[in-house]
PDB file of N, CA and C in Angstrom:
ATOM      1  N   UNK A   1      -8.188   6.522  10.605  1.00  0.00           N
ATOM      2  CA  UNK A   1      -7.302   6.658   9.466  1.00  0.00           C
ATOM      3  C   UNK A   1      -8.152   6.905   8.220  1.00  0.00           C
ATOM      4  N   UNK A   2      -7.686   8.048   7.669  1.00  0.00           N
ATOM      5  CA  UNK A   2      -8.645   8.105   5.988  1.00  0.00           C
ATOM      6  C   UNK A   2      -8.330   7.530   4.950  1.00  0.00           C
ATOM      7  N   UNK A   3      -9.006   6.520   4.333  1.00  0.00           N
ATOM      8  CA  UNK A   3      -8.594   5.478   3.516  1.00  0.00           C
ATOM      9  C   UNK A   3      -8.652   6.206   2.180  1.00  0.00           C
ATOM     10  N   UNK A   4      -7.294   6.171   1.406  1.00  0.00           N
ATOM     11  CA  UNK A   4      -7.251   6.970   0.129  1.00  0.00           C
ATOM     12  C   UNK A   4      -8.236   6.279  -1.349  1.00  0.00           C
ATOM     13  N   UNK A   5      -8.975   7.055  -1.935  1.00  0.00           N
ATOM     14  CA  UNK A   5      -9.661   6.816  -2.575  1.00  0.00           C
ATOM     15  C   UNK A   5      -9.109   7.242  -4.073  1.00  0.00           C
ATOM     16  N   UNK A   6      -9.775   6.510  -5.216  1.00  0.00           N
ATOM     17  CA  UNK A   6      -8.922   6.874  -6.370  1.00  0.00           C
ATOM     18  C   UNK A   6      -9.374   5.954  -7.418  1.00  0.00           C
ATOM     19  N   UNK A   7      -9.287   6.689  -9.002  1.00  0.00           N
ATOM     20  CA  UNK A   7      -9.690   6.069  -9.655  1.00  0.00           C
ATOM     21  C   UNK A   7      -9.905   4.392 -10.061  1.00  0.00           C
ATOM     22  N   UNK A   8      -8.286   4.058 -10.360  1.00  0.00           N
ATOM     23  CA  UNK A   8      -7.840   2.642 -10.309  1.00  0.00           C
ATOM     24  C   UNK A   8      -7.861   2.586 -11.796  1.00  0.00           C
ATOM     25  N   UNK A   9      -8.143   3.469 -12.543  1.00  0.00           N
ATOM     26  CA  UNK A   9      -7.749   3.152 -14.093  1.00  0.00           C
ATOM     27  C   UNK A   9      -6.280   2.607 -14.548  1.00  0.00           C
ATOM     28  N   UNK A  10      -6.514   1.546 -15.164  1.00  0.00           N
ATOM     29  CA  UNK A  10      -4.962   1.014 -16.046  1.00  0.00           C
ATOM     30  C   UNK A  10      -4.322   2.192 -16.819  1.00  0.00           C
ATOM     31  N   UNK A  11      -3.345   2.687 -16.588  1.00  0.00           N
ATOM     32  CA  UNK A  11      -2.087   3.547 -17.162  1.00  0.00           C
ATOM     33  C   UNK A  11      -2.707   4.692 -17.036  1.00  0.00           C
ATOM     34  N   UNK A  12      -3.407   5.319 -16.259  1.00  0.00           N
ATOM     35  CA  UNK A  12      -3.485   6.817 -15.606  1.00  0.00           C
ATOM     36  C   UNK A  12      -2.629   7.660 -15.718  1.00  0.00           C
ATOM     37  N   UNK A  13      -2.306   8.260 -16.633  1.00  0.00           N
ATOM     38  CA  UNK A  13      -0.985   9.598 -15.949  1.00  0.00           C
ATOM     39  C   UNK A  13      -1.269  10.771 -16.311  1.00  0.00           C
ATOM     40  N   UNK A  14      -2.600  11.004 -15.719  1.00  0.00           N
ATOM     41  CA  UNK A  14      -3.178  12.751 -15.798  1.00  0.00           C
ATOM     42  C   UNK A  14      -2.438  13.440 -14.713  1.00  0.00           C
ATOM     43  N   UNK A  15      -2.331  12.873 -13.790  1.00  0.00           N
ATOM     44  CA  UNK A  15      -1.760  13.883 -12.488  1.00  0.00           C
ATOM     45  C   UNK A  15      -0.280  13.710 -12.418  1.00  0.00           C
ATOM     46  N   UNK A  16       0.856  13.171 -12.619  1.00  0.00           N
ATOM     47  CA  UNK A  16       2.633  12.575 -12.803  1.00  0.00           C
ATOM     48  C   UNK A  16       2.943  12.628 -13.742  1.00  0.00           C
ATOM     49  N   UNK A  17       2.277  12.132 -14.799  1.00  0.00           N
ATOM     50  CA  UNK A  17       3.308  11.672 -16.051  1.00  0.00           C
ATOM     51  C   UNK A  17       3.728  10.472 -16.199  1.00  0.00           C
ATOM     52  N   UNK A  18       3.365   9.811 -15.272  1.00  0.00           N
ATOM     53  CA  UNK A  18       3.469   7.814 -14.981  1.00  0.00           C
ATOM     54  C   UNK A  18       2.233   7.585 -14.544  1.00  0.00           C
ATOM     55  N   UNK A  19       2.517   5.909 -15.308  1.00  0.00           N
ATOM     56  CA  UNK A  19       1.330   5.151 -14.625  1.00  0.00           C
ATOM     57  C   UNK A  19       1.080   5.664 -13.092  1.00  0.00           C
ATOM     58  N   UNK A  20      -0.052   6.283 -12.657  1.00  0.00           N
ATOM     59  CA  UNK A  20      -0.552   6.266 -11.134  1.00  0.00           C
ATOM     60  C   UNK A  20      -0.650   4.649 -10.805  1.00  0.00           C
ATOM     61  N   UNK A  21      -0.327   4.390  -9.212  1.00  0.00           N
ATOM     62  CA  UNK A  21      -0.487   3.358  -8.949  1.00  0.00           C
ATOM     63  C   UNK A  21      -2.230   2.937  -8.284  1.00  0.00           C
ATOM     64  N   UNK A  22      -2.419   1.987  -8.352  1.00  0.00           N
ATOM     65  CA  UNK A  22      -3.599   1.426  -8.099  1.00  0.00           C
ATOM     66  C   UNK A  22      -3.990   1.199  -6.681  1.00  0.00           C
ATOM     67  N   UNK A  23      -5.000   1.859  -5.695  1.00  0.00           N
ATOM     68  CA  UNK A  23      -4.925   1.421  -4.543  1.00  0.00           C
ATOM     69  C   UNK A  23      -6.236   0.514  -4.090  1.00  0.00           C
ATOM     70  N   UNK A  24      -5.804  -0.083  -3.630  1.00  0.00           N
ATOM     71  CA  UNK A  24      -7.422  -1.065  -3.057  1.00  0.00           C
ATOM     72  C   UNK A  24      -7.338  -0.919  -1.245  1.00  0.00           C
ATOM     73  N   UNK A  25      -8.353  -1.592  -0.494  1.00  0.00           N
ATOM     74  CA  UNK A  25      -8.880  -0.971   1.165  1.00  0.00           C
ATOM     75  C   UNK A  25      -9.543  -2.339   1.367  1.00  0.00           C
ATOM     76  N   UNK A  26      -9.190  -3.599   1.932  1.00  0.00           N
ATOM     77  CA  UNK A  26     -10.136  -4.167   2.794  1.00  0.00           C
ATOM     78  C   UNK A  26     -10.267  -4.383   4.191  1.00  0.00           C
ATOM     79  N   UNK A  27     -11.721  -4.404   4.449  1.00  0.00           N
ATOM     80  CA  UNK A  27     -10.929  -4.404   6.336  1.00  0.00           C
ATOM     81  C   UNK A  27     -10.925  -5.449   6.566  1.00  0.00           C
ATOM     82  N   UNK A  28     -10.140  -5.472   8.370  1.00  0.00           N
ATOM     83  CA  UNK A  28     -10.156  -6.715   8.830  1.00  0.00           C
ATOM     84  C   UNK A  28     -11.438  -7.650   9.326  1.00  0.00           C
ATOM     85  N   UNK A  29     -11.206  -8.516   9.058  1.00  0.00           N
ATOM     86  CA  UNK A  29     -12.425  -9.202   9.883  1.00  0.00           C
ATOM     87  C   UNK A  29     -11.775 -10.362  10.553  1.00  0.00           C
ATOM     88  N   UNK A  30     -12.419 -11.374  11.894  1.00  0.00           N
ATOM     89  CA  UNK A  30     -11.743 -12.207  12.284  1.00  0.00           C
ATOM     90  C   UNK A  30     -10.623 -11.902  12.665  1.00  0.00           C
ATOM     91  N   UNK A  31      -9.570 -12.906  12.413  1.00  0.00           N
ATOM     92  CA  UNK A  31      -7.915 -13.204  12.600  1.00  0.00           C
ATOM     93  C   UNK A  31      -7.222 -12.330  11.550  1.00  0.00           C
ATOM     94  N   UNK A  32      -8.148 -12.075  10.384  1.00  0.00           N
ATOM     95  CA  UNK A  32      -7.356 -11.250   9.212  1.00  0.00           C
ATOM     96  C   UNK A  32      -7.484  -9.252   9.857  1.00  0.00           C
ATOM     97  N   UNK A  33      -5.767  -9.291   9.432  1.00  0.00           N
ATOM     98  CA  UNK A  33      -5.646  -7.312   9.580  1.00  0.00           C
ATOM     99  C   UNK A  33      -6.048  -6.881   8.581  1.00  0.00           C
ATOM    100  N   UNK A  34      -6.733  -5.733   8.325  1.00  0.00           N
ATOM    101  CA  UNK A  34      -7.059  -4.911   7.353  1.00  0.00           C
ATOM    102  C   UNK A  34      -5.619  -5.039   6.371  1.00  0.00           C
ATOM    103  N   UNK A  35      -5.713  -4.503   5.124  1.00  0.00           N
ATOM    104  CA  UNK A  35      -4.871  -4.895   4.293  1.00  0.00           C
ATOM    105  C   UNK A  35      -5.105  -3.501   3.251  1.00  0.00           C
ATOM    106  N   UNK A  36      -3.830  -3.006   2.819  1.00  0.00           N
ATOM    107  CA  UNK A  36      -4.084  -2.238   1.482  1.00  0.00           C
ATOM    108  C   UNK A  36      -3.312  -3.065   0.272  1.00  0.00           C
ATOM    109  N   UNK A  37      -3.451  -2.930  -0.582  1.00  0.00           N
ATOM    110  CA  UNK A  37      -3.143  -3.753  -2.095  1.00  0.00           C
ATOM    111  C   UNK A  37      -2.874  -2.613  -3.017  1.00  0.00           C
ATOM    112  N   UNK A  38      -1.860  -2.609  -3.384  1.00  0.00           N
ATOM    113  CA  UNK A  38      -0.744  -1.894  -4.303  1.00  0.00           C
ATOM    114  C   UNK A  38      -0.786  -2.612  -5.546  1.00  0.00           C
ATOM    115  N   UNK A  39      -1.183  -2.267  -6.772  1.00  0.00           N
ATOM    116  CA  UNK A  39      -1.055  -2.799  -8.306  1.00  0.00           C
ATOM    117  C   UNK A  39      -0.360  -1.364  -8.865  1.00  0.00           C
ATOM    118  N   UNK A  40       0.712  -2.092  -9.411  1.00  0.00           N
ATOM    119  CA  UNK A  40       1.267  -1.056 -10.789  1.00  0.00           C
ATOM    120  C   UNK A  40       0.405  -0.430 -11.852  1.00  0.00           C
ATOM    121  N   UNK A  41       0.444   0.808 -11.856  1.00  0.00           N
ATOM    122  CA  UNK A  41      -0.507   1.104 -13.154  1.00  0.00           C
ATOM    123  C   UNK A  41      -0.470   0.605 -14.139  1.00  0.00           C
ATOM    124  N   UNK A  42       0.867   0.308 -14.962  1.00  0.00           N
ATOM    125  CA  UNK A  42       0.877  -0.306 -16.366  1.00  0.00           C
ATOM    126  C   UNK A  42       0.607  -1.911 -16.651  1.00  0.00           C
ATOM    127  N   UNK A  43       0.708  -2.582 -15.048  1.00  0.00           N
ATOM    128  CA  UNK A  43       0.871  -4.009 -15.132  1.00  0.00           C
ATOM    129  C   UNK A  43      -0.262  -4.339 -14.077  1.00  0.00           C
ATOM    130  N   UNK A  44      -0.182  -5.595 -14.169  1.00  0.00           N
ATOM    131  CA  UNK A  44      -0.661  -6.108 -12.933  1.00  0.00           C
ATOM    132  C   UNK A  44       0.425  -6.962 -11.347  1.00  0.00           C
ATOM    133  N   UNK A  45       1.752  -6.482 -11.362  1.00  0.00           N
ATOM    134  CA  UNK A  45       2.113  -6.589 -10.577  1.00  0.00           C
ATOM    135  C   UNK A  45       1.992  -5.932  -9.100  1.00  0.00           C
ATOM    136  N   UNK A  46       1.825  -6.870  -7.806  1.00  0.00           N
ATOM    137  CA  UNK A  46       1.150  -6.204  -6.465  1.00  0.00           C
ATOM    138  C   UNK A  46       1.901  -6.210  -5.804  1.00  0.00           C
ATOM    139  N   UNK A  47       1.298  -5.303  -4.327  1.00  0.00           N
ATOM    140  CA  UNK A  47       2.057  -5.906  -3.409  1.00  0.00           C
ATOM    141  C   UNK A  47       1.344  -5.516  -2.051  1.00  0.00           C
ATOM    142  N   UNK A  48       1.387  -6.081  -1.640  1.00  0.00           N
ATOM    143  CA  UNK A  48       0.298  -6.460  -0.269  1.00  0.00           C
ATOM    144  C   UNK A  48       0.781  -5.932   1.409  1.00  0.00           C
ATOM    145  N   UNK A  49       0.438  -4.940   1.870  1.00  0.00           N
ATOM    146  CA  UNK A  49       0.714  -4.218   3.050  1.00  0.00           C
ATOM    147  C   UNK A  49      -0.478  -4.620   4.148  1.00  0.00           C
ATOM    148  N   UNK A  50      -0.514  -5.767   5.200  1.00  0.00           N
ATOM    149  CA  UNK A  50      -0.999  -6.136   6.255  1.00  0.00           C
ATOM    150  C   UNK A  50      -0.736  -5.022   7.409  1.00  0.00           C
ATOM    151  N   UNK A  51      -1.673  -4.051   7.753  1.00  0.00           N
ATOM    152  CA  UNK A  51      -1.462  -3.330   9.141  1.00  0.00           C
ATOM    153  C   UNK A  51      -2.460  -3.801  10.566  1.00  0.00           C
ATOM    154  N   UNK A  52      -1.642  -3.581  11.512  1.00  0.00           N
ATOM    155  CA  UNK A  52      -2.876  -3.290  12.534  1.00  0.00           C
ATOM    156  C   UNK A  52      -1.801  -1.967  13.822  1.00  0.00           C
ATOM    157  N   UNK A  53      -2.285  -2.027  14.812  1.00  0.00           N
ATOM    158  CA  UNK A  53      -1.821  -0.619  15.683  1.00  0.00           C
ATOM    159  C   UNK A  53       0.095  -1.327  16.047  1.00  0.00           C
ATOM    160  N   UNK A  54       0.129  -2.414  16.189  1.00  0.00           N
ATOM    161  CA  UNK A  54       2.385  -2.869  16.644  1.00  0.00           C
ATOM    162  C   UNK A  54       2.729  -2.334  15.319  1.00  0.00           C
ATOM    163  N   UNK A  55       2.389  -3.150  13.788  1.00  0.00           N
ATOM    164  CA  UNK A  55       3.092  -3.426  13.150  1.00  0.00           C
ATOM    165  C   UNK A  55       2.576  -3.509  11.804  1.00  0.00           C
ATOM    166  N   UNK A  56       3.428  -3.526  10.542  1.00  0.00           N
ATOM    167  CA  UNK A  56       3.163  -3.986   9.469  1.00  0.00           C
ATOM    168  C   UNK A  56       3.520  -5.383   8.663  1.00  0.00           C
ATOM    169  N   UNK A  57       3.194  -5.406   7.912  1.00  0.00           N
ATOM    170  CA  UNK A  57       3.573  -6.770   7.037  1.00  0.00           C
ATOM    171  C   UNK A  57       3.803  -6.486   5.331  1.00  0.00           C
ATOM    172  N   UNK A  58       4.916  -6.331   5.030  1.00  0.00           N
ATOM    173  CA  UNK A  58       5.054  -5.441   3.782  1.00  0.00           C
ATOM    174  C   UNK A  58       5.388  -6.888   2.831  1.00  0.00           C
ATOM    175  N   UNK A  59       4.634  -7.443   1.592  1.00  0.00           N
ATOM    176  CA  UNK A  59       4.456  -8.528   1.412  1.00  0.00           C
ATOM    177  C   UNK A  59       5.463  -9.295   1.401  1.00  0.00           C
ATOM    178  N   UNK A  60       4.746  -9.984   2.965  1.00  0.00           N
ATOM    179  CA  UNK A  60       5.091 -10.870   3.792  1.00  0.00           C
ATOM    180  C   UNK A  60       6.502 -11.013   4.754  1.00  0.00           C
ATOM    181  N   UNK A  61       6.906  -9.599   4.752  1.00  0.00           N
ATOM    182  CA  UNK A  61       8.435  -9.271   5.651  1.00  0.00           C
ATOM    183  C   UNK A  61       7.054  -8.666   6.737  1.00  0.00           C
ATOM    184  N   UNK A  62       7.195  -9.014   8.112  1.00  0.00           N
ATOM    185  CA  UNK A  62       6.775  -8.344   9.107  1.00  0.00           C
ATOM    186  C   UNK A  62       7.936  -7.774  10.088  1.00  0.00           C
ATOM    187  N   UNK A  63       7.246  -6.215  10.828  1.00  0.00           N
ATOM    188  CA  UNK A  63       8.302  -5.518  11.403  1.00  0.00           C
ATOM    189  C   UNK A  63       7.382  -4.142  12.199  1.00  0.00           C
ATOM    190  N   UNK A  64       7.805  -4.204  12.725  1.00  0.00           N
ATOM    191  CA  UNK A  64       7.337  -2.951  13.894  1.00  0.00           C
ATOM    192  C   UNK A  64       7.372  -1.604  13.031  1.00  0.00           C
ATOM    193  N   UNK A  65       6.081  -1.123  13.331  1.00  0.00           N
ATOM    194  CA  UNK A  65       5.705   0.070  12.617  1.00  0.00           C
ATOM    195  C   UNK A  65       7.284   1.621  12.442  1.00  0.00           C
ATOM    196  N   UNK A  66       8.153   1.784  13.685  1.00  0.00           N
ATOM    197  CA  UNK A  66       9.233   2.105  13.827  1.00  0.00           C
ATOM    198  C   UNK A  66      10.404   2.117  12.991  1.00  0.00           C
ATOM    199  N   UNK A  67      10.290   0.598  12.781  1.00  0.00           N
ATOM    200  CA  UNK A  67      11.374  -0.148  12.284  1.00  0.00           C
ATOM    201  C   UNK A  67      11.377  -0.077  10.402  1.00  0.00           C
ATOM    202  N   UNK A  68       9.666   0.021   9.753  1.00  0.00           N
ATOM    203  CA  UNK A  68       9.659   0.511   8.671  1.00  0.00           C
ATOM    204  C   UNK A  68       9.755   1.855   8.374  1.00  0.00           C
ATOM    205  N   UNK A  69       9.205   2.921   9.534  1.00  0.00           N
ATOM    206  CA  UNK A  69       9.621   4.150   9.270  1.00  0.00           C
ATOM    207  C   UNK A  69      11.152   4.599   9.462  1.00  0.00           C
ATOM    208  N   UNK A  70      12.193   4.176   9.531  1.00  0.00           N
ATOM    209  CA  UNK A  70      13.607   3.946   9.549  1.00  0.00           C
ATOM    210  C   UNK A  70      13.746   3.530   8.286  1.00  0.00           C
ATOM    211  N   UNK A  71      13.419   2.581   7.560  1.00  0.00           N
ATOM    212  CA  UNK A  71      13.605   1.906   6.349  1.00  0.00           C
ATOM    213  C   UNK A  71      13.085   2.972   5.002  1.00  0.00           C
ATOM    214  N   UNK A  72      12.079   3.408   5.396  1.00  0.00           N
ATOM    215  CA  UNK A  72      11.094   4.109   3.896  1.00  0.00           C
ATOM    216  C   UNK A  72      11.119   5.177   4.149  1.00  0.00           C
ATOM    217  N   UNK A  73      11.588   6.242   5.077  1.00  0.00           N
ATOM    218  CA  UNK A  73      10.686   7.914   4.824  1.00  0.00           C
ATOM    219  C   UNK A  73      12.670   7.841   4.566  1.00  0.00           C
ATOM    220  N   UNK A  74      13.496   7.684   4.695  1.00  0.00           N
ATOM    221  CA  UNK A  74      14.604   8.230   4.296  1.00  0.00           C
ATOM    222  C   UNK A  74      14.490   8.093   2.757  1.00  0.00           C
ATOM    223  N   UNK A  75      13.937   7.098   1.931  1.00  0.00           N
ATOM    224  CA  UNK A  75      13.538   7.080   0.501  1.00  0.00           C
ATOM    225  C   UNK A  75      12.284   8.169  -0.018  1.00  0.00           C
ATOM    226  N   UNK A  76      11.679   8.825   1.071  1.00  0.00           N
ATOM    227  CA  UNK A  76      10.810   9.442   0.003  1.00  0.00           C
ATOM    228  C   UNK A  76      10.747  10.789   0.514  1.00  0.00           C
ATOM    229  N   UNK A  77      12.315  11.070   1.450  1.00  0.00           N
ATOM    230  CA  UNK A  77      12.282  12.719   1.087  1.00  0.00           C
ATOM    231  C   UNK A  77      13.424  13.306   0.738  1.00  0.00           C
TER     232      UNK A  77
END
């Protein structure tokens, strides 16, 4: 998987016209799944996406990888 890379500047909007959102990448180690971390551009509000190959954990609702693509790609086309 190619992990998206990106500035992370507070209130970015060279490329939209809105705050760009903030992305962060840690991997798993141990018992912990790799994790991506979502911050609002203008704020510091997050939100925390736990993956591994079943399933996700969208902060802290867990659900079969399936079961979120049913939920979210009807919102973003």
């Amino acid at each position: 998987m190619k992990i998206l890379k990106r500035k992370n500047k507070i209130y970015n909007t060279e490329r939209f016209g809105q705050p760009e959102i903030r992305v962060y990448h840690k991997k798993g180690y141990g018992k912990k799944s790799p994790r991506y971390l979502l911050k609002c551009g203008c704020c510091n509000e997050k939100l925390e996406i736990y993956y591994d190959k079943t399933g996700l954990e969208i902060n802290g609702v867990n659900g079969s990888i399936d079961d979120w693509r049913e939920i979210l790609l009807p919102l973003l086309q």
